[in-house]
N, C-alpha and C. Protein backbone atom coordinates (compact mmCIF):
# COMPACT_ATOMS: atom_id res chain seq x y z
N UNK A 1 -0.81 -7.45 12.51
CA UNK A 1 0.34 -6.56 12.55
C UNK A 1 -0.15 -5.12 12.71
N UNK A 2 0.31 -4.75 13.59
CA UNK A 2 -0.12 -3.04 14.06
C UNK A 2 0.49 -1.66 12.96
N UNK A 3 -0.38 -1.52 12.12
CA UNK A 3 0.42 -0.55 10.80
C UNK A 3 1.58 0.63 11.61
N UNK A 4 2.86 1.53 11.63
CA UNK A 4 3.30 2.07 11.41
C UNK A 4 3.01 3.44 11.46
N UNK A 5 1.71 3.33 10.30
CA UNK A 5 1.48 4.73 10.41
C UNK A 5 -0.09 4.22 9.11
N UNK A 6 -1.16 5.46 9.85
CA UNK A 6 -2.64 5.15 9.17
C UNK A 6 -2.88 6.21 8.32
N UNK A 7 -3.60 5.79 7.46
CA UNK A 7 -4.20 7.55 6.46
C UNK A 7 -2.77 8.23 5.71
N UNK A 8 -1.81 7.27 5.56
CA UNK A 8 -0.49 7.96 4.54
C UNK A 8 -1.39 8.22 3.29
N UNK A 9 -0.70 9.17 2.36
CA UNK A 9 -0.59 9.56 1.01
C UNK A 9 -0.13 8.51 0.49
N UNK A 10 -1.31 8.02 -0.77
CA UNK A 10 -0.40 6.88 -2.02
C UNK A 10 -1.43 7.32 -3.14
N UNK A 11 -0.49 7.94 -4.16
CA UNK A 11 -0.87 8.06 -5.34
C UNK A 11 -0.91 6.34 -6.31
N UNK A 12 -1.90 6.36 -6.48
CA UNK A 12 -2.40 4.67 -6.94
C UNK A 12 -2.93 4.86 -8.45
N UNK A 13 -2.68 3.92 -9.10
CA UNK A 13 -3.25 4.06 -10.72
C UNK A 13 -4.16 2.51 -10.15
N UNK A 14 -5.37 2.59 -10.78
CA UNK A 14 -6.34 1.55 -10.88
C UNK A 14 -6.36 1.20 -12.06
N UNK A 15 -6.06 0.00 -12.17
CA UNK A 15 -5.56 -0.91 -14.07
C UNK A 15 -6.52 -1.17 -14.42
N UNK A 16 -6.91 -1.78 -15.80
CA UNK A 16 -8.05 -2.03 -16.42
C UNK A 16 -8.32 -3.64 -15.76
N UNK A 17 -9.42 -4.12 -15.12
CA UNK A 17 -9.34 -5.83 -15.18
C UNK A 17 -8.84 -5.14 -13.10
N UNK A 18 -8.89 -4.56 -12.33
CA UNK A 18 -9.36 -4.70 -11.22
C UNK A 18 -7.75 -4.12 -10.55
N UNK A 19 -6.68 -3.95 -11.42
CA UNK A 19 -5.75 -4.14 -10.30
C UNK A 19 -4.90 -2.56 -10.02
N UNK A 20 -4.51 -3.01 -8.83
CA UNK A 20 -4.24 -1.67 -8.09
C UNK A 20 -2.68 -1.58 -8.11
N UNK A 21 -2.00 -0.29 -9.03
CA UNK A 21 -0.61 0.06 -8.49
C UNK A 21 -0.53 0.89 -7.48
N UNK A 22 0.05 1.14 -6.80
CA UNK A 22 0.69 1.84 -5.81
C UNK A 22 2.04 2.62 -7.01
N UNK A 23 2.04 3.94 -6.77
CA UNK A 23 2.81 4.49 -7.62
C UNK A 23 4.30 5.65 -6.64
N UNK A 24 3.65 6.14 -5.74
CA UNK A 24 4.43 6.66 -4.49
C UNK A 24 3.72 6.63 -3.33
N UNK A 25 4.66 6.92 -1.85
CA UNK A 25 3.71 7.39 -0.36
C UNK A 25 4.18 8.66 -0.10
N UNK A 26 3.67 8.83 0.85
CA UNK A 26 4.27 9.80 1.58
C UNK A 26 3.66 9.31 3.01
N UNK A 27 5.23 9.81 3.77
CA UNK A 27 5.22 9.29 5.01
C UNK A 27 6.07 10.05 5.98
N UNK A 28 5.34 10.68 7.41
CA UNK A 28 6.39 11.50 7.72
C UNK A 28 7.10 12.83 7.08
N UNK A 29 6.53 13.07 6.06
CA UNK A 29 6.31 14.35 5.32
C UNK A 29 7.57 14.27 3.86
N UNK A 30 7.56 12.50 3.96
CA UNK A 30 9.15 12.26 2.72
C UNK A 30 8.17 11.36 1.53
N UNK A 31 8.68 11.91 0.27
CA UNK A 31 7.52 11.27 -0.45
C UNK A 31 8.47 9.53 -0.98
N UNK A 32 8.07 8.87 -1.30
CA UNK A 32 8.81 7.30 -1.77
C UNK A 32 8.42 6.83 -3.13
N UNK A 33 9.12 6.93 -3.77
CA UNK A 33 8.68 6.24 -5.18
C UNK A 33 8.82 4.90 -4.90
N UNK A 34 8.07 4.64 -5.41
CA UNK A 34 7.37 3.13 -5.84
C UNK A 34 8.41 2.70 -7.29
N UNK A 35 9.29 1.89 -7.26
CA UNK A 35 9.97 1.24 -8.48
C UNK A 35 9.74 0.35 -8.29
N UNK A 36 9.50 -0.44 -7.29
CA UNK A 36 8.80 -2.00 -7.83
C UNK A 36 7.86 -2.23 -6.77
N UNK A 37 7.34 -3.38 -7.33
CA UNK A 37 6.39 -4.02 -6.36
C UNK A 37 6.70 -5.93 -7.04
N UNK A 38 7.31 -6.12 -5.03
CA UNK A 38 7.77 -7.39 -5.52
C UNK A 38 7.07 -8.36 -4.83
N UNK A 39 6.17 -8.17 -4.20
CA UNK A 39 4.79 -9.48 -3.88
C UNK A 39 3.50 -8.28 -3.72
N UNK A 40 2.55 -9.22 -3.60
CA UNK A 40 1.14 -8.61 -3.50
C UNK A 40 0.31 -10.06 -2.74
N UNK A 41 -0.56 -9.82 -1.85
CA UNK A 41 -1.44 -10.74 -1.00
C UNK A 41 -2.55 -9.81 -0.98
N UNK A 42 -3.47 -10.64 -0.68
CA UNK A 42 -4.66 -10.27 0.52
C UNK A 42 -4.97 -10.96 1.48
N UNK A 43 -6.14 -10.53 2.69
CA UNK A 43 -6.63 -10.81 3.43
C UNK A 43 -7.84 -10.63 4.11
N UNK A 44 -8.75 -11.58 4.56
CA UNK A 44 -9.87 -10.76 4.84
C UNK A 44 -9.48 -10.48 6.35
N UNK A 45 -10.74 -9.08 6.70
CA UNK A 45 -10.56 -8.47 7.88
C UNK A 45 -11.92 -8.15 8.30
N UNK A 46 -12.99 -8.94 9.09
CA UNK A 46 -14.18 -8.86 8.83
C UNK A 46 -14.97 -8.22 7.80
N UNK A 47 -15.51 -7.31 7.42
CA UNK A 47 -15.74 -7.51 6.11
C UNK A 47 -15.45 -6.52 5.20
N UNK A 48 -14.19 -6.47 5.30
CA UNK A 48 -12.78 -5.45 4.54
C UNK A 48 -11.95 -6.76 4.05
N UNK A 49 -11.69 -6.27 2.76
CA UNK A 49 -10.28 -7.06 2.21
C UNK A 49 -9.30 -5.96 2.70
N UNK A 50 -8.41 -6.59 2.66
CA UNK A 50 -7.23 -5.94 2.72
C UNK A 50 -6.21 -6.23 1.95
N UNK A 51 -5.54 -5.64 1.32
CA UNK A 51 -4.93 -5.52 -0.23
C UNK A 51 -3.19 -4.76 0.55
N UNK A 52 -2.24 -6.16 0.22
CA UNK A 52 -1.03 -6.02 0.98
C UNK A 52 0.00 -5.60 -0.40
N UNK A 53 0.97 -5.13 0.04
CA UNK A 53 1.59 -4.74 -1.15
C UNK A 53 3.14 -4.84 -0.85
N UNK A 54 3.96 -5.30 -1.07
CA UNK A 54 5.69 -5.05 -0.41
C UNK A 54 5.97 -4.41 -2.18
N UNK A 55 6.72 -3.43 -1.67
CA UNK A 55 7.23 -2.29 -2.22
C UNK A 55 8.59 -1.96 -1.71
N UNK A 56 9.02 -1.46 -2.99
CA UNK A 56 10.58 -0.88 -3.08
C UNK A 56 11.23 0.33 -3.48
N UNK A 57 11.44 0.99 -3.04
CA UNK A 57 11.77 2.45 -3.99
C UNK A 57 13.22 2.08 -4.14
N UNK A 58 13.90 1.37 -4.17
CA UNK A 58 15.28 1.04 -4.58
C UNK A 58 16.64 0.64 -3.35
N UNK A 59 16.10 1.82 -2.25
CA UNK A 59 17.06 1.41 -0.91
C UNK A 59 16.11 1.01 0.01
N UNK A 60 14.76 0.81 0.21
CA UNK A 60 14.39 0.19 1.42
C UNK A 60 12.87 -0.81 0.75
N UNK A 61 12.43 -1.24 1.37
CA UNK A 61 11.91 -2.35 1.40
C UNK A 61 10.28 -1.97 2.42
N UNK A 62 9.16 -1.57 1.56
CA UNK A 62 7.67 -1.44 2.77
C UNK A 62 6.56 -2.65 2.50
N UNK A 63 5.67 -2.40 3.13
CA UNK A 63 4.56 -2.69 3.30
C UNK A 63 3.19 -1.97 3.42
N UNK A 64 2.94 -1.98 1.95
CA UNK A 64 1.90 -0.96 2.12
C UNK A 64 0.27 -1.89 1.90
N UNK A 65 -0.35 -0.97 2.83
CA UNK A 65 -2.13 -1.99 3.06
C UNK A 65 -3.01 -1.43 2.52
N UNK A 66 -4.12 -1.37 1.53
CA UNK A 66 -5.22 -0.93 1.45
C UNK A 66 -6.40 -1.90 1.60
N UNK A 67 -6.96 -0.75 2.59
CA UNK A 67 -8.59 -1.34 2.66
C UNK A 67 -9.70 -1.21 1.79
N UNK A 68 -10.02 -2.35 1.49
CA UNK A 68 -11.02 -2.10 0.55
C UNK A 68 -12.68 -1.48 0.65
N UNK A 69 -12.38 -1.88 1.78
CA UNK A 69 -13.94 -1.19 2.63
C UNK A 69 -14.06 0.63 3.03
N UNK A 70 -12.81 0.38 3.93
CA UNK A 70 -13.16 2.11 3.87
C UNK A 70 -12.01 3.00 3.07
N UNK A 71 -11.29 2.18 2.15
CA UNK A 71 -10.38 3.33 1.19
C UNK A 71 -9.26 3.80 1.85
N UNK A 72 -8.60 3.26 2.64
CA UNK A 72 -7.59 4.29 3.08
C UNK A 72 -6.51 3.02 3.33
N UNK A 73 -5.14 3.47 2.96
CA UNK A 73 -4.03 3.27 2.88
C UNK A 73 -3.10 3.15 4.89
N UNK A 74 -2.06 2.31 5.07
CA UNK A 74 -1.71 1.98 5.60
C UNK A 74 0.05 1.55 5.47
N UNK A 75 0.79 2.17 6.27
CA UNK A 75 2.27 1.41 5.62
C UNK A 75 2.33 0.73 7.17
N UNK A 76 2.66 -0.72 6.80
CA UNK A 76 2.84 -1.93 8.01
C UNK A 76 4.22 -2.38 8.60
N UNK A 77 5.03 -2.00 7.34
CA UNK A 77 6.79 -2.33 7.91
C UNK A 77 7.20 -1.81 7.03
């Protein structure tokens, strides 16, 4: 899937035990709170995980990607 948009802003809290919130983006210069996160996947991508996230700020519905290899964030839909 061809991301949207590469190198967005996501303020992320890293949990104790490995796991990653996504807390807001910014996209297009509009910032998005993060109120839920209602699935989480991965995938490998030669030798990057990729860390999928569907997210909700209450009226719309994303897809946000992080790479684990080179650190940078991705919104996919």
């Amino acid at each position: 899937m061809t991301p949207l948009a590469r190198n967005i802003r996501v303020a992320t809290i890293f949990e104790q035990g490995g796991t990653i919130r996504p807390v807001w983006f910014e996209w297009n210069r509009q910032r998005y709170q993060v109120r839920q996160t209602t699935y989480r996947w991965s995938e490998a991508s030669g030798k990057a995980t990729i860390l999928h996230f569907a997210v909700s700020d209450d009226a719309n519905l994303f897809e946000l990607a992080y790479n684990t290899l080179d650190h940078t964030w991705s919104l996919s839909s």
